[in-house]
Protein backbone atom coordinates (compact mmCIF):
# COMPACT_ATOMS: atom_id res chain seq x y z
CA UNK A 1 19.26 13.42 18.74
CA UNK A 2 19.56 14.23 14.93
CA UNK A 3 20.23 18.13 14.50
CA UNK A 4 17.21 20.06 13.18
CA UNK A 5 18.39 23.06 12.04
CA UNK A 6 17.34 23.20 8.30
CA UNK A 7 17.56 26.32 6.72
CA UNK A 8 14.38 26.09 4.26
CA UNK A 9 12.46 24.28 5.84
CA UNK A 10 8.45 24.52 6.46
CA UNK A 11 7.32 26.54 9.42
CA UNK A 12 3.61 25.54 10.17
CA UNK A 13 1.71 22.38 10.30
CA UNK A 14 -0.17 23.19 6.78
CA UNK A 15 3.24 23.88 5.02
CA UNK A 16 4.67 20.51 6.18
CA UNK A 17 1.61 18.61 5.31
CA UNK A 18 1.58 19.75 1.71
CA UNK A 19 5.69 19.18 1.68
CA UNK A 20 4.73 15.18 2.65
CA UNK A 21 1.68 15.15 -0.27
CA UNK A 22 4.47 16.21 -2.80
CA UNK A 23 7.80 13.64 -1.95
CA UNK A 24 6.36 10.08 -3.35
CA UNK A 25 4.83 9.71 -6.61
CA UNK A 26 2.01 7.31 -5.15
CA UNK A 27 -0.54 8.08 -1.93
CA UNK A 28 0.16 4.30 -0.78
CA UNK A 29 3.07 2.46 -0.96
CA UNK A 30 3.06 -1.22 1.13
CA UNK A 31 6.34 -2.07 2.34
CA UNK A 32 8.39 -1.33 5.67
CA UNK A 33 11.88 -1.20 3.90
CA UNK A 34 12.42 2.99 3.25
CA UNK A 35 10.53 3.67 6.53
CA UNK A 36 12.11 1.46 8.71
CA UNK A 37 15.61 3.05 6.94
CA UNK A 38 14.45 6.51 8.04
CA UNK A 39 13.68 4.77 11.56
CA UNK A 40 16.67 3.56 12.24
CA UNK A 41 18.23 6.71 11.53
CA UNK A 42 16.30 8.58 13.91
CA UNK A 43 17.01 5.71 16.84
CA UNK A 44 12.80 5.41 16.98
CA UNK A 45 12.07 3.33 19.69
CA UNK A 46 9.30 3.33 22.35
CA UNK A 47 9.84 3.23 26.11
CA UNK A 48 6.94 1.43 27.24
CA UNK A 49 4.49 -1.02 26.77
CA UNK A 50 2.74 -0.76 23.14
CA UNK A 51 -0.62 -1.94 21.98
CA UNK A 52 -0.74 -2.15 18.07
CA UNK A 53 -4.52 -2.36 17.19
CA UNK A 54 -5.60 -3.73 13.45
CA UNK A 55 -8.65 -4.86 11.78
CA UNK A 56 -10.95 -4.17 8.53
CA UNK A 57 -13.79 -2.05 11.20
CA UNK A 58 -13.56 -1.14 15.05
CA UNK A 59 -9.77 -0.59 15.26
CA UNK A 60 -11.05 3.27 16.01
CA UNK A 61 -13.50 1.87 18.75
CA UNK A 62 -11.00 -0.34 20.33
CA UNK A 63 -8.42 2.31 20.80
CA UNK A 64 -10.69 4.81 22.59
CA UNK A 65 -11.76 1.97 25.04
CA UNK A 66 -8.28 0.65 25.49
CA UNK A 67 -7.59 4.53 26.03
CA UNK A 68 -10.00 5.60 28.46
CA UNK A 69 -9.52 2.49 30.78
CA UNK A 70 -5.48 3.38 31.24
CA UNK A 71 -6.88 6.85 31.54
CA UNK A 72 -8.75 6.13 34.56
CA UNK A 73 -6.00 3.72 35.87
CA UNK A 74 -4.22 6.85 36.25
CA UNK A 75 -1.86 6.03 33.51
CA UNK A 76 -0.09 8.84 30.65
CA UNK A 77 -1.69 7.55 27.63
CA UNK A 78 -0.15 8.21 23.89
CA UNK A 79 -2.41 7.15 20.90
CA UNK A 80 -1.97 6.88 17.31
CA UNK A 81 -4.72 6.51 14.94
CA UNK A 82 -5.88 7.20 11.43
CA UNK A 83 -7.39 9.08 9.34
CA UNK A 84 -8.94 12.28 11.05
CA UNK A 85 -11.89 13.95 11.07
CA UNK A 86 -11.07 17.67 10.79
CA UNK A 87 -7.57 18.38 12.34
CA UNK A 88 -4.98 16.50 11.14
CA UNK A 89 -3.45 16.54 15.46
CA UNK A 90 -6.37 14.34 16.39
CA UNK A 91 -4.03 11.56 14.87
CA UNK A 92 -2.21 11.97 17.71
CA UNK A 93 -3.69 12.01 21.07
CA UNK A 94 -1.44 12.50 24.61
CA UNK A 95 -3.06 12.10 27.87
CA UNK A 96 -6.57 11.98 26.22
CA UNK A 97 -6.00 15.31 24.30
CA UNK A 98 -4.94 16.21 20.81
CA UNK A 99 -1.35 16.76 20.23
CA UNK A 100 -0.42 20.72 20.72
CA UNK A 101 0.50 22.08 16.57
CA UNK A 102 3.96 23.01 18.00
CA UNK A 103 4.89 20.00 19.63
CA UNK A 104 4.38 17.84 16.65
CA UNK A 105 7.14 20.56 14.29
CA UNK A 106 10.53 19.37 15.83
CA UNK A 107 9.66 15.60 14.64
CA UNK A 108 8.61 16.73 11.18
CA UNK A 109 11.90 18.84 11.07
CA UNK A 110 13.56 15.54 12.69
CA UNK A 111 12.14 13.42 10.21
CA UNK A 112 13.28 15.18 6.96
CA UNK A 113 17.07 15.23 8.19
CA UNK A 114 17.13 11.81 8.85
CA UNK A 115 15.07 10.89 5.07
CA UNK A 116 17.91 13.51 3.25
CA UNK A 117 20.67 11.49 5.04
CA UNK A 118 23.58 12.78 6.60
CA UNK A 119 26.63 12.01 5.03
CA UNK A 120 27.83 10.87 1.99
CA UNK A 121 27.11 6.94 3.07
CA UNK A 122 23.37 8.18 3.44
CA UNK A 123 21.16 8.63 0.23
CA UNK A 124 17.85 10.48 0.51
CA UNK A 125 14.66 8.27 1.00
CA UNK A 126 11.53 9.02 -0.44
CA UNK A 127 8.37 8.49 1.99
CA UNK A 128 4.75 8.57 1.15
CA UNK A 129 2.42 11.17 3.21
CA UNK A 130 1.41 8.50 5.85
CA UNK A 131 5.03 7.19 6.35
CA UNK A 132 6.15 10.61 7.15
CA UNK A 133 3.35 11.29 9.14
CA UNK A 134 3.73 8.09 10.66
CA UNK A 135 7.27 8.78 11.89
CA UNK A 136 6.69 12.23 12.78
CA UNK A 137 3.68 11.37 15.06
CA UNK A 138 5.34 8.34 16.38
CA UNK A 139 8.84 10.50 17.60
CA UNK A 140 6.12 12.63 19.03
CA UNK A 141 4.84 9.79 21.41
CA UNK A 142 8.52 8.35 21.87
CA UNK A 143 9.33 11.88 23.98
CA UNK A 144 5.96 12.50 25.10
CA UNK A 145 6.67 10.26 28.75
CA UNK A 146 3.76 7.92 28.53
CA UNK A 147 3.06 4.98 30.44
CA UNK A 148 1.42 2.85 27.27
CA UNK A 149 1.19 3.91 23.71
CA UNK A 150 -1.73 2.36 21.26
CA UNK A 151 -1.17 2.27 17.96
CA UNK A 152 -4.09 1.36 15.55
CA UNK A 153 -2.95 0.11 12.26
CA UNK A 154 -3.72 2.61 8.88
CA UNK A 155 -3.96 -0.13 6.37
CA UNK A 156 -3.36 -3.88 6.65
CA UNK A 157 -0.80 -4.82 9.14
CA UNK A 158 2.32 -6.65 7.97
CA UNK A 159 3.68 -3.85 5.68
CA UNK A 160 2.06 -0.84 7.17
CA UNK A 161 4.55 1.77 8.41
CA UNK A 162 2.90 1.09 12.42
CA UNK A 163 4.43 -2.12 11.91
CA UNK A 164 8.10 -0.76 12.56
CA UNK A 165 7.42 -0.89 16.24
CA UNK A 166 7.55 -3.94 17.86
CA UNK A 167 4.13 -4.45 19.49
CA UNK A 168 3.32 -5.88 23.35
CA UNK A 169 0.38 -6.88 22.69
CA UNK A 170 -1.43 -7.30 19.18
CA UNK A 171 -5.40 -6.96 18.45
CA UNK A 172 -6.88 -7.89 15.54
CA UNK A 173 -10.81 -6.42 15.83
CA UNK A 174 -13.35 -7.58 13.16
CA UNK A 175 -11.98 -8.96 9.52
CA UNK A 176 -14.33 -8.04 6.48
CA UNK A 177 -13.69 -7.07 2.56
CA UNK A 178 -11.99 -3.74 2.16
CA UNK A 179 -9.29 -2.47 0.43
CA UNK A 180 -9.26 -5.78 -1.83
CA UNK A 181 -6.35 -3.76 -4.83
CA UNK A 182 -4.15 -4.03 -2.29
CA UNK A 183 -4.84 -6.34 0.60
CA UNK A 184 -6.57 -9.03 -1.31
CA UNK A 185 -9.90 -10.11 -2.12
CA UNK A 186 -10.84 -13.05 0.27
CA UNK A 187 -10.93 -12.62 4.35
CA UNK A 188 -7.77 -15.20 4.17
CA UNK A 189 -5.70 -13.37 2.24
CA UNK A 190 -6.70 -9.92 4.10
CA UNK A 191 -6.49 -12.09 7.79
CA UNK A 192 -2.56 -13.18 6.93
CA UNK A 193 -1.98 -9.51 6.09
CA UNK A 194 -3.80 -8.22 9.61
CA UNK A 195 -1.80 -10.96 11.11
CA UNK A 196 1.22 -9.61 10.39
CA UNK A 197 1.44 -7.27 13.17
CA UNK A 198 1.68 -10.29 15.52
CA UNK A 199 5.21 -10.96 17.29
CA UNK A 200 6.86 -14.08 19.14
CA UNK A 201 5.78 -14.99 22.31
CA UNK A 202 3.69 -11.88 22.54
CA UNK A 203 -0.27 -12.09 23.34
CA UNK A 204 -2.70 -11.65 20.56
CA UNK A 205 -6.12 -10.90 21.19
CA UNK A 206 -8.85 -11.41 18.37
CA UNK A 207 -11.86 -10.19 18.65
CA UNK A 208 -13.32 -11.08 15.47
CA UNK A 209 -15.97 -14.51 16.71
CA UNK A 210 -15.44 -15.92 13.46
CA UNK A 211 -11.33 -15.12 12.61
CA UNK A 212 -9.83 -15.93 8.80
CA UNK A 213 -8.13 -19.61 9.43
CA UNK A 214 -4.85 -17.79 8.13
CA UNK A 215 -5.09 -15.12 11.23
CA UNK A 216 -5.18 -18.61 13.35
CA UNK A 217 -2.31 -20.47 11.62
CA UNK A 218 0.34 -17.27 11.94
CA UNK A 219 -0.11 -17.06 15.36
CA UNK A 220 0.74 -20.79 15.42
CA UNK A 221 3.87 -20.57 12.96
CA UNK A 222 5.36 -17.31 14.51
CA UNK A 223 4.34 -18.82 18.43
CA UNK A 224 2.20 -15.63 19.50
CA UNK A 225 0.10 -16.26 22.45
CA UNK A 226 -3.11 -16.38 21.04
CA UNK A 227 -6.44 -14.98 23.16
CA UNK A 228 -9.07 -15.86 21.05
CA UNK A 229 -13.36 -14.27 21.45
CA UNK A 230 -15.51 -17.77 22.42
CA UNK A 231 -12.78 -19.76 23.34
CA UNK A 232 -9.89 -18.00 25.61
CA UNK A 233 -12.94 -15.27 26.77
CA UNK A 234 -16.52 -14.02 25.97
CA UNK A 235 -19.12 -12.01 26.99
CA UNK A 236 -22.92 -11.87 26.96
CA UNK A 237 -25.32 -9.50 28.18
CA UNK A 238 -29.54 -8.68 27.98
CA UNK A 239 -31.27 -5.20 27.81
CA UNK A 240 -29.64 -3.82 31.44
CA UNK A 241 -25.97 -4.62 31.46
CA UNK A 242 -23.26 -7.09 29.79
CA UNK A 243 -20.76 -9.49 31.51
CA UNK A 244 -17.45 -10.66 30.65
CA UNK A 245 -15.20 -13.74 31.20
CA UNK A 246 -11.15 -15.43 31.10
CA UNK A 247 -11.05 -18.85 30.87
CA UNK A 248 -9.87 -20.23 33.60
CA UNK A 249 -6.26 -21.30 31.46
CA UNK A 250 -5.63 -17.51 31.49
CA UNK A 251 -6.94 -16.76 34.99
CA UNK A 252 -10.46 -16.98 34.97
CA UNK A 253 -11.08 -12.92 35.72
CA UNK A 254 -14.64 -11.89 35.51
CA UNK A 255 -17.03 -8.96 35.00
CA UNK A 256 -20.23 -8.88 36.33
CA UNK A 257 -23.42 -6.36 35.68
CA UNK A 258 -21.66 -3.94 33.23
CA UNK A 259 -22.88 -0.71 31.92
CA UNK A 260 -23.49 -0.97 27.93
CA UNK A 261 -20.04 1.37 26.22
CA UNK A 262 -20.95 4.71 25.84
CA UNK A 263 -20.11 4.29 22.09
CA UNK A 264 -23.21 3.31 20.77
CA UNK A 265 -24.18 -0.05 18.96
CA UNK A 266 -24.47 -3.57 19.40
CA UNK A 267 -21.04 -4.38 17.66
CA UNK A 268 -19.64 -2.37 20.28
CA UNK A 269 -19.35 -4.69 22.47
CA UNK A 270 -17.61 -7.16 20.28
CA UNK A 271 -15.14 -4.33 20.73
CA UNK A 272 -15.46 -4.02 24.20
CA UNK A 273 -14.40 -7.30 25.12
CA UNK A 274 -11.28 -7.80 22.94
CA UNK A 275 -10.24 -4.63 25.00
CA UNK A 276 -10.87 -6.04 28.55
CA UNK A 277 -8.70 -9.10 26.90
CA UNK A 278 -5.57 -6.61 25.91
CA UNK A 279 -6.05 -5.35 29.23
CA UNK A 280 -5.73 -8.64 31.27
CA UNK A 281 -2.93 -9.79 28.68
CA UNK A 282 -1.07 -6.52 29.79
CA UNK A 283 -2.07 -6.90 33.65
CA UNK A 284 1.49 -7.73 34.77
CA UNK A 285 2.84 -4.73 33.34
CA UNK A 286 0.02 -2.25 33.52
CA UNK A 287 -2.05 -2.79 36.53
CA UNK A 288 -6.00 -1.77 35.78
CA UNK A 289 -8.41 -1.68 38.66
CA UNK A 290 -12.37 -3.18 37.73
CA UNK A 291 -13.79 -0.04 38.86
CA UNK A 292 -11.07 1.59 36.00
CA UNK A 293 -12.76 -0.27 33.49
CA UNK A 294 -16.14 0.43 34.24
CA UNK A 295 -15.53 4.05 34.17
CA UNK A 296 -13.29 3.57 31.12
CA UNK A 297 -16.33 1.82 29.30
CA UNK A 298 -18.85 4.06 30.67
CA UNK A 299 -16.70 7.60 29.75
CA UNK A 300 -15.40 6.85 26.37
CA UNK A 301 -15.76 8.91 23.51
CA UNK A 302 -15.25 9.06 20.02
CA UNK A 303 -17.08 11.03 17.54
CA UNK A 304 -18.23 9.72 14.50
CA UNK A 305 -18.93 5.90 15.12
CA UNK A 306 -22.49 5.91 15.67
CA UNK A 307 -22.58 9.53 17.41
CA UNK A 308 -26.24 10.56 18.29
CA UNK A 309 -26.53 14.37 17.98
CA UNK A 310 -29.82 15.38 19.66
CA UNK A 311 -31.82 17.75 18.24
CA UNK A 312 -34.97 18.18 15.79
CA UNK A 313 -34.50 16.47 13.55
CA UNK A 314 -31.94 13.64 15.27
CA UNK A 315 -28.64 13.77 13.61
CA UNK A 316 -26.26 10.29 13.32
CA UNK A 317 -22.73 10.29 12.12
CA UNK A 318 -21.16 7.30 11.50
CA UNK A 319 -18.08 7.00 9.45
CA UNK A 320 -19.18 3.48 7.88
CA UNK A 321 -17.74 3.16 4.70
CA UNK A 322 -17.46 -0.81 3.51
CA UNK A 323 -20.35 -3.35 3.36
CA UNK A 324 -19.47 -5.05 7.19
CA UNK A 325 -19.63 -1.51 8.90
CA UNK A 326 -22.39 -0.30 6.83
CA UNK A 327 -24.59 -3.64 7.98
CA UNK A 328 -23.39 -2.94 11.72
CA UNK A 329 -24.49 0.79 10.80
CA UNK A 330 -28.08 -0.34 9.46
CA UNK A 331 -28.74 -2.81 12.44
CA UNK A 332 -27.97 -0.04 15.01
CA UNK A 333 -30.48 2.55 13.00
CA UNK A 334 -33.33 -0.46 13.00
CA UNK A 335 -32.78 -0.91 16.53
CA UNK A 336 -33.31 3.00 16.93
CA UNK A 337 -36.91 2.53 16.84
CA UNK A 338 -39.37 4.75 15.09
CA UNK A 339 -39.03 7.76 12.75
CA UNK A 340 -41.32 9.21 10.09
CA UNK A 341 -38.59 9.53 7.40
CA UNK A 342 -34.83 9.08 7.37
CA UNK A 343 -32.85 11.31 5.26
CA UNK A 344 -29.41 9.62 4.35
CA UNK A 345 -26.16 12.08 3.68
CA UNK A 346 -23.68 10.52 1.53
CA UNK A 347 -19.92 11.00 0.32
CA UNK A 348 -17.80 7.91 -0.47
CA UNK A 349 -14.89 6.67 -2.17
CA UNK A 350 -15.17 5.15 -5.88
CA UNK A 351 -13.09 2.18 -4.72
CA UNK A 352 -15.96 0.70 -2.22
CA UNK A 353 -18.18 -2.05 -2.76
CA UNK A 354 -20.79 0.34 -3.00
CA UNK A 355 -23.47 -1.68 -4.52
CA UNK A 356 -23.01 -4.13 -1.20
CA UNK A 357 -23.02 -0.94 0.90
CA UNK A 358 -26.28 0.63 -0.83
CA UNK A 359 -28.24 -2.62 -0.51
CA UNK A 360 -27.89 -3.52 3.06
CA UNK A 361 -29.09 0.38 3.75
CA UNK A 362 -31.66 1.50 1.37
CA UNK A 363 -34.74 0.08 2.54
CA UNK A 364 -34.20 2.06 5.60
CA UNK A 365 -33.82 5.75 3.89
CA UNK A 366 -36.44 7.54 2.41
CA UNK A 367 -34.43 10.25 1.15
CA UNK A 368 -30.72 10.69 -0.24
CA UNK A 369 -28.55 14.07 -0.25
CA UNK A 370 -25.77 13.36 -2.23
CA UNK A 371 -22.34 15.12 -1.80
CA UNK A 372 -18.83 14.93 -3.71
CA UNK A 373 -15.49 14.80 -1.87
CA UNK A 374 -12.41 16.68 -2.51
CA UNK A 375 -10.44 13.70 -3.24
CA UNK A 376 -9.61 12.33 -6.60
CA UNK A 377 -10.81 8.46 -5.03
CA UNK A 378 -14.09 9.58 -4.70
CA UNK A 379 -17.58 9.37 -6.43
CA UNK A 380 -19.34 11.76 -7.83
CA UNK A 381 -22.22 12.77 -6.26
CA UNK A 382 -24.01 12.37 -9.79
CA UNK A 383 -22.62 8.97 -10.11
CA UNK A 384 -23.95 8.11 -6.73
CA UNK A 385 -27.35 9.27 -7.95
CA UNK A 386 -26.95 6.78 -10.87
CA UNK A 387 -26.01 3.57 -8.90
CA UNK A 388 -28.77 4.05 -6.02
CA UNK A 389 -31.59 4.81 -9.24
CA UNK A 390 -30.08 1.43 -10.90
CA UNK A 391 -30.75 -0.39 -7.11
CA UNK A 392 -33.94 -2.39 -7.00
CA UNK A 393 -36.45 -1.23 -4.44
CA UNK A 394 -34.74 2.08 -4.03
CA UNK A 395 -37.38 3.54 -6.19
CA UNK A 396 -40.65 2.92 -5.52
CA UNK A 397 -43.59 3.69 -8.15
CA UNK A 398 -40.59 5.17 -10.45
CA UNK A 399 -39.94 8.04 -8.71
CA UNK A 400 -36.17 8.31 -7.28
CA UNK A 401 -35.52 8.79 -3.81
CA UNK A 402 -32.69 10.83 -4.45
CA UNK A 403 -33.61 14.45 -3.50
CA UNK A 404 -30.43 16.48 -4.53
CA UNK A 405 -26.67 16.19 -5.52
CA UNK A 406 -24.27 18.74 -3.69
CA UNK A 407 -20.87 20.16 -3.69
CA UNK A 408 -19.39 19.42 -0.21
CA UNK A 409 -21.14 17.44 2.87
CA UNK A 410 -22.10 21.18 4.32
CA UNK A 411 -24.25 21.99 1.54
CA UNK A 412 -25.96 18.21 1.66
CA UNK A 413 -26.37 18.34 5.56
CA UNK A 414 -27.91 21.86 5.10
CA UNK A 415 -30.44 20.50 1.83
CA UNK A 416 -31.53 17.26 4.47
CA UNK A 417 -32.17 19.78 7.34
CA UNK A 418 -34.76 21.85 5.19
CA UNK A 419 -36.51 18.79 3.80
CA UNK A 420 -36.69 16.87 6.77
CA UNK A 421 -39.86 17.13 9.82
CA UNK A 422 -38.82 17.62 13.49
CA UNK A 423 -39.54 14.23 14.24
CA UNK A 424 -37.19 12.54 11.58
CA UNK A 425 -33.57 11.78 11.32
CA UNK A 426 -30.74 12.38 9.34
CA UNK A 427 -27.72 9.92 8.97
CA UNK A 428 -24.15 10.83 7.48
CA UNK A 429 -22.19 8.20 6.53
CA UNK A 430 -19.78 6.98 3.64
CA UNK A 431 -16.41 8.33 4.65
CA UNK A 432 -14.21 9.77 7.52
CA UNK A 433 -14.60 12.61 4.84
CA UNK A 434 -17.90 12.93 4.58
CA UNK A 435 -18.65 13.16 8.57
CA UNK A 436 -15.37 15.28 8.79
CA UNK A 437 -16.78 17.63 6.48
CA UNK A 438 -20.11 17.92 8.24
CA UNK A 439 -17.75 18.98 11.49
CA UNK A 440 -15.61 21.39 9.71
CA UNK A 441 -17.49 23.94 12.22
CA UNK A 442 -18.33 21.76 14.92
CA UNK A 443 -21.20 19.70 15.83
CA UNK A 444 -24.15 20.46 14.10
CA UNK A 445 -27.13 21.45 16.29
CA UNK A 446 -30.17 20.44 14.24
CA UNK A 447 -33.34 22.69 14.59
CA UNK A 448 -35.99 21.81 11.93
CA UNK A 449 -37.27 24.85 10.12
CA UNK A 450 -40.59 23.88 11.42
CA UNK A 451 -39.39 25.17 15.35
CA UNK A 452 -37.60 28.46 13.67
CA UNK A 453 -39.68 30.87 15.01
């Protein structure tokens, strides 16, 4: 173990954080070379199996599931995932729980020694905020004692910083348009970078029903062992409950008359049954009882992917921020049923497709509140007001929809809450940032001013 005993350096959680923001000159930087230096330097490995989780939408989902059902096997479950909603710890869960502030400090402190160097034979290495983070969190899980650590993937796959450890078993969830500047601007080109988290001999599970051919071909040329939705297992299900099957080549297991996730929406179980593959590719190692993953299914939680907040008026936060999720997003509000009006909350990041995003959702809001973010890659609220006026159908007799623009997501939720009737509902979506900041204080509990007494 490296010695940590630096003389100036930060105390606190908030102190390192703003000491990783200030070390690279750019907020991503593809490419494993400097983080895999400052890995080896540490002697980073991980001590059990490892699930390594990437995709364009439902990496988030998959974890939890994969999560809760080695939860209920009675297993000591690490997971790493990205970006959060409030804290930065819930990157880094142990045993179903947010890492403790203190316990992530020694691996910050660990991880600066080894990026100085130690020696004259070692020159300093500069990391980007989510490499150091990356490290820090992952020497966190490496001494934590867990029985299976699940990694989900922050960007891409083949030069993301995750991609230093050497996965057990790979799943690529859904593949869709995002982040084209740096992954590419065609599902192919964004499916060979996804793939690259695959590994030799090594299942793969892909969960995606229609994959990129290029996700197909690398798990040919590096000789993965692919598991692949509607050929190697599927599912299918009615109104009641949802069943899922091997084929018989990887030994036929079955599951009959399932409960529906407790995450909420159809694409869900898309989700769902890419993680009951992981777990049967994994069975010889980590043993999972059926009634584990019904309970796993049935218990999950995660907030912010289609989370239902009851209340007057009903409250949805989804963290949809790219055309694909945005059309699962819509589909699961249609199937909602009925409401008088829906009043949309919306932050998002300049970089989006947000013409593709606005379209699919429109017809279904009557009503936008319009909020900025405190990042330099997002819209402004006023130029979100611009784009949705400039939509057609999204103003009907020439009068805009768009009832306000608004500093922060607080101060939009709060604007939606007084225009909106008991009876209607209120949807926040656009950004981890923009449901984050609606959570700053906790879950919202909506009362319409209507039932104020």
């Amino acid at each position: 173990m490296l010695n940590i005993d630096l003389p100036h350096h930060p105390q606190t959680l908030p102190e390192w954080l703003a000491h990783c923001e200030r070390l690279h000159p750019t907020t991503i930087d593809m490419g494993l070379e400097r983080v895999q230096r400052v890995a080896q330097r540490m002697g980073l490995a991980m001590g059990c199996p490892v699930v390594t989780v990437a995709g364009t939408n439902g990496k988030g989902s998959t974890c939890a599931m994969l999560e809760a059902v080695y939860t209920q096997s009675g297993y000591r479950t690490g997971v790493y995932t990205s970006p959060h909603l409030v804290h930065f710890e819930e990157r880094c869960r142990i045993a179903g729980e947010p890492v403790p502030t203190q316990d992530l400090l020694p691996a910050f402190a660990e991880v600066e020694i080894a990026r100085k160097g130690q020696g004259a034979d070692q020159e300093e290495v500069s990391l980007s905020y989510f490499e150091f983070t990356t490290l820090a969190i992952l020497r966190t899980l490496s001494r934590s004692g867990l029985d299976v650590v699940i990694l989900e993937v922050g960007l891409g796959g083949r030069l993301d910083a995750v991609n230093i450890i050497d996965t057990d078993c790979a799943v690529i969830t859904c593949i869709a348009l995002d982040h084209m500047a740096l992954l590419g601007n065609t599902r192919e080109a964004i499916g060979f970078e996804k793939a690259g988290i695959m590994r030799t001999g090594r299942p793969v599970v892909v969960s995606d029903p229609v994959p990129p051919q290029s996700v197909l071909d690398r798990a040919l040329e590096v000789g993965a062992d692919l598991w692949r939705l509607g050929k190697d297992f599927h599912f299918a299900g009615d109104q009641q409950q949802w069943g899922w099957a091997m084929h018989p080549s990887h030994g036929g297991r079955r599951y009959a008359g399932l409960a529906y996730p407790a995450l909420r929406g159809a694409n869900q179980l898309v989700n769902a049954s890419g993680v009951l593959a992981a777990v049967e590719a994994l069975r010889s190692r980590l043993p999972v009882t059926a009634q584990a993953v019904r309970n796993g299914l049935a218990l999950v939680e995660l907030p912010g992917r289609f989370q239902i907040v009851p209340g007057t008026p009903t409250l949805v936060l989804d963290v949809a921020h790219n055309p694909h999720s945005v059309a699962a997003l819509t589909e699961n509000l249609d199937a909602m049923g009925y409401y008088p009006a829906t009043h949309a909350v919306l932050g998002a990041m300049a970089d989006k497709d947000l013409a593709a995003m606005l379209e699919r959702i429109a017809p279904l809001v009557d009503h936008w509140h319009l909020t900025d973010l405190p990042l330099d890659r997002a819209i402004k609220a006023e130029a979100l007001a611009q784009l949705l006026n400039s939509l057609p159908g999204t103003a009907p007799g020439g009068k805009s929809r768009v009832a306000g623009c608004h500093a922060n997501p607080v101060d939009a939720l709060r604007a939606a809450v007084l225009a909106a009737d008991p009876a209607d509902r209120i949807v926040v979506f656009g950004s981890f940032f923009t449901v984050g900041g609606v959570l700053q204080d906790g879950v919202p509990r909506m009362s319409a001013k209507h039932l104020v007494s």
